[in-house]
C-alpha atoms as a PDB file:
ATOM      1  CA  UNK A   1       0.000   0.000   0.000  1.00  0.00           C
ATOM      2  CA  UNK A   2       1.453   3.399  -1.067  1.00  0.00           C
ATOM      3  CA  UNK A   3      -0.273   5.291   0.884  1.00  0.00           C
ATOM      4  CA  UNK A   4       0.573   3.229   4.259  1.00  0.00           C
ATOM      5  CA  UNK A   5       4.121   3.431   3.073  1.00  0.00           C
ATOM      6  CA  UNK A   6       4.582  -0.261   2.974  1.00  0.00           C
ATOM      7  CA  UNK A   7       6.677   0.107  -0.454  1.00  0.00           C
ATOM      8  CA  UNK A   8       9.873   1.257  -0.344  1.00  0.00           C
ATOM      9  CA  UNK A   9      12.072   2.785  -3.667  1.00  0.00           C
ATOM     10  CA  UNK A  10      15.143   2.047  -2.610  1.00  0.00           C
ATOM     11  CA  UNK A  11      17.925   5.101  -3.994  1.00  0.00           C
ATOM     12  CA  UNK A  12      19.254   4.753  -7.717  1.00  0.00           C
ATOM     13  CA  UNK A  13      17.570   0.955  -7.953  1.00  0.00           C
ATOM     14  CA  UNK A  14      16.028   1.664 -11.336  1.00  0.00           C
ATOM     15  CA  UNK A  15      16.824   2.577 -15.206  1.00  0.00           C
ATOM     16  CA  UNK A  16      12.822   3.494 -15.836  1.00  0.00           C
ATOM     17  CA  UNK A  17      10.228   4.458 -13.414  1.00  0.00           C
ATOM     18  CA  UNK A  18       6.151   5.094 -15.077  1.00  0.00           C
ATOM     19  CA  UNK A  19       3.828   6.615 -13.081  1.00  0.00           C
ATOM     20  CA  UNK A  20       0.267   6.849 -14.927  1.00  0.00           C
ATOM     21  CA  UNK A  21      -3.021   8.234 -13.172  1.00  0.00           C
ATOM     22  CA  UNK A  22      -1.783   8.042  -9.826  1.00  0.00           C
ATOM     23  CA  UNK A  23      -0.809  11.044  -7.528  1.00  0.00           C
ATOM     24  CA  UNK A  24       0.803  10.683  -4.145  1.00  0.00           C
ATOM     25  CA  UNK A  25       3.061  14.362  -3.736  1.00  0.00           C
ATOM     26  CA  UNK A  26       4.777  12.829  -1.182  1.00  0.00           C
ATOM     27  CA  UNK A  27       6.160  10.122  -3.339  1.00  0.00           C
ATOM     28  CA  UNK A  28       7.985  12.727  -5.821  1.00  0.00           C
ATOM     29  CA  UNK A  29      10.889  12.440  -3.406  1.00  0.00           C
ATOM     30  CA  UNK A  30      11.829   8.832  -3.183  1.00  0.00           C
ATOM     31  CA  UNK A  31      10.367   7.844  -6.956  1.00  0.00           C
ATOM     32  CA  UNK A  32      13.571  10.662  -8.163  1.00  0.00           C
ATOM     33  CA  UNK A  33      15.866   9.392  -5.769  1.00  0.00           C
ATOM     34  CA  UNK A  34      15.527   5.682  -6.884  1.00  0.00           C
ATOM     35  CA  UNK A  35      15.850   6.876 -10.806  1.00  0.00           C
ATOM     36  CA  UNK A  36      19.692   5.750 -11.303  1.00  0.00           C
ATOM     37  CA  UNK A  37      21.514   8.798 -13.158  1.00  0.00           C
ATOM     38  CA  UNK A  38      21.152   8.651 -16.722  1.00  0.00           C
ATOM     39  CA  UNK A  39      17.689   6.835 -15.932  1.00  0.00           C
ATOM     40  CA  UNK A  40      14.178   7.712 -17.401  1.00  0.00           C
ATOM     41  CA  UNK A  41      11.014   8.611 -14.896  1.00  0.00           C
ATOM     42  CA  UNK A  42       7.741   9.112 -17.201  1.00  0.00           C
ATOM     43  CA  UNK A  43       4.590  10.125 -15.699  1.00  0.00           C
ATOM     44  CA  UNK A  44       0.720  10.795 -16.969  1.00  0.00           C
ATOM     45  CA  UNK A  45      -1.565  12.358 -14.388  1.00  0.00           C
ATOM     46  CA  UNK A  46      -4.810  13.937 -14.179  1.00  0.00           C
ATOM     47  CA  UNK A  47      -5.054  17.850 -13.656  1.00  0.00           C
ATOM     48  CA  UNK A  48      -6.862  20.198 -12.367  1.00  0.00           C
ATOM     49  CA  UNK A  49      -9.698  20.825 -15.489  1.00  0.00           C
ATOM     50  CA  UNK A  50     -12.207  23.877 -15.651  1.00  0.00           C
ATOM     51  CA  UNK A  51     -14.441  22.082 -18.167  1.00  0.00           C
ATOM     52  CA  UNK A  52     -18.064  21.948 -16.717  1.00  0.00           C
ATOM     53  CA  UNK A  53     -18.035  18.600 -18.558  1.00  0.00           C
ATOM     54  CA  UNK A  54     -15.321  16.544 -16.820  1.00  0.00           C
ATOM     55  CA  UNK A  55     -16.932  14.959 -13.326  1.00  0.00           C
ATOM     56  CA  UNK A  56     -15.224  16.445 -10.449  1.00  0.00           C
ATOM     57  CA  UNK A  57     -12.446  15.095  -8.324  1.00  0.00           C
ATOM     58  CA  UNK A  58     -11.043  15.430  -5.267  1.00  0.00           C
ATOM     59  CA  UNK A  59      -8.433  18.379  -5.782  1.00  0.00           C
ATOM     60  CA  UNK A  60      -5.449  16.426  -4.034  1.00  0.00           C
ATOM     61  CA  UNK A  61      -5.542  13.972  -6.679  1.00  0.00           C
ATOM     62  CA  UNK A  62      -4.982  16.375  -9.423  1.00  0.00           C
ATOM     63  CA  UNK A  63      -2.008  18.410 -10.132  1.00  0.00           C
ATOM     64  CA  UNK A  64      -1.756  21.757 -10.564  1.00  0.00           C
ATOM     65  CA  UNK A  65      -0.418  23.633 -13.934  1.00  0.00           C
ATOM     66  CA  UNK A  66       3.516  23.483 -14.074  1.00  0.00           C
ATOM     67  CA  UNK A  67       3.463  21.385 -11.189  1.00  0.00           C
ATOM     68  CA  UNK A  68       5.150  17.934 -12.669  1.00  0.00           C
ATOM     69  CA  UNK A  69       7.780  20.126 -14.469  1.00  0.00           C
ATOM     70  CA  UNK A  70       9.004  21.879 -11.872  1.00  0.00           C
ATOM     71  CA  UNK A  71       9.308  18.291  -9.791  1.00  0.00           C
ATOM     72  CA  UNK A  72      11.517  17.472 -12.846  1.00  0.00           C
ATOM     73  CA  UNK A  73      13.084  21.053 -13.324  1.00  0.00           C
ATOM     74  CA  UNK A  74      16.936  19.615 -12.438  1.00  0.00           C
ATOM     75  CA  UNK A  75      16.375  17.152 -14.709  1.00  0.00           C
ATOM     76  CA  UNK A  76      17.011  16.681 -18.230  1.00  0.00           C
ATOM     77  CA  UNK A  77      12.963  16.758 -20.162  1.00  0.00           C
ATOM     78  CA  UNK A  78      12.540  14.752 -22.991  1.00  0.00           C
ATOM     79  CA  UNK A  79       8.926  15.367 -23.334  1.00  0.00           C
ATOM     80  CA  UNK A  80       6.548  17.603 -21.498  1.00  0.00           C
ATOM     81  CA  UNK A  81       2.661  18.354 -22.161  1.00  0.00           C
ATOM     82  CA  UNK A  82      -0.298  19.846 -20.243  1.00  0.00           C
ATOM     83  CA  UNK A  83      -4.039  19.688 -21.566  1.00  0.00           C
ATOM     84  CA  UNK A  84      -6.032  17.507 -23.486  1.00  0.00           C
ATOM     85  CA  UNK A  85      -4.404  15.042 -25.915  1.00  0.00           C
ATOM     86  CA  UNK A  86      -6.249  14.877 -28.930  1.00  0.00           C
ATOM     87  CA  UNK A  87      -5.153  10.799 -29.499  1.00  0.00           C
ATOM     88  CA  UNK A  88      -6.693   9.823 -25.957  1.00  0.00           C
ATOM     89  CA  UNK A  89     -10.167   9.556 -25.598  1.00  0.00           C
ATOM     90  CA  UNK A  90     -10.158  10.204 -21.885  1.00  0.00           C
ATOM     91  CA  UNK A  91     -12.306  14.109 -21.321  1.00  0.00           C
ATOM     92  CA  UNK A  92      -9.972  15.340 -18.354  1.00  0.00           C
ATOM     93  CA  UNK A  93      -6.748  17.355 -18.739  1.00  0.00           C
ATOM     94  CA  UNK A  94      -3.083  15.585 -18.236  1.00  0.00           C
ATOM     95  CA  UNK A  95      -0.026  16.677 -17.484  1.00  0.00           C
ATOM     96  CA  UNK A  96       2.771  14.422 -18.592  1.00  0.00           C
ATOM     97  CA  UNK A  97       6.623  14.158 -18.541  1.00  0.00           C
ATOM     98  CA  UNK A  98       9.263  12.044 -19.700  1.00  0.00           C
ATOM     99  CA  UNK A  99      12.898  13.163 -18.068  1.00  0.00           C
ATOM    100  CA  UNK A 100      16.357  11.720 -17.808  1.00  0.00           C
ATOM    101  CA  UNK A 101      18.086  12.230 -14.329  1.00  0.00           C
ATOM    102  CA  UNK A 102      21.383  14.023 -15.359  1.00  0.00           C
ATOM    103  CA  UNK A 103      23.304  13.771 -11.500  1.00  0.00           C
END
């Protein structure tokens, strides 16, 4: 259980880490600490959305604008995107990243 904190990441264990439609702030920490350097983290998570036609969510499970890319901001980004993808058919708002840990 995540939440309980019954999963550890131990430090620079892994060459990829994905993260997709999950948030857990608190986990920012050890998931960048147990990227090896030169290693990959990619994430897709939901956002905060203003469109009267997405069904609301409880705002701690949502990310805020610019908020993944500045947890990534030492880091090298590959790929970075906010808003609505036009090739997923999902109505809410994502923010992803894809970033290479440089030290």
């Amino acid at each position: 259980d995540l939440e309980r904190h019954e999963f550890g990441i131990p430090p620079e264990s892994y060459d990829l880490i994905i993260v997709c439609n999950y948030l857990q702030r608190d986990l920012f920490a050890p998931l960048k600490a147990g990227t090896r350097i030169g290693g990959t983290a990619m994430a897709v998570i939901a956002m905060v959305d203003g469109d009267p036609n997405v069904r609301p969510m409880n705002p701690s499970y949502l990310l805020n604008p610019g908020e993944l890319q500045a947890q990534f901001q030492e880091w090298e980004i590959v790929h970075s995107f906010e808003g609505k993808s036009p090739a997923d058919a999902h109505p809410r708002a994502t923010a992803e990243i894809v970033a290479r840990r440089r030290y």
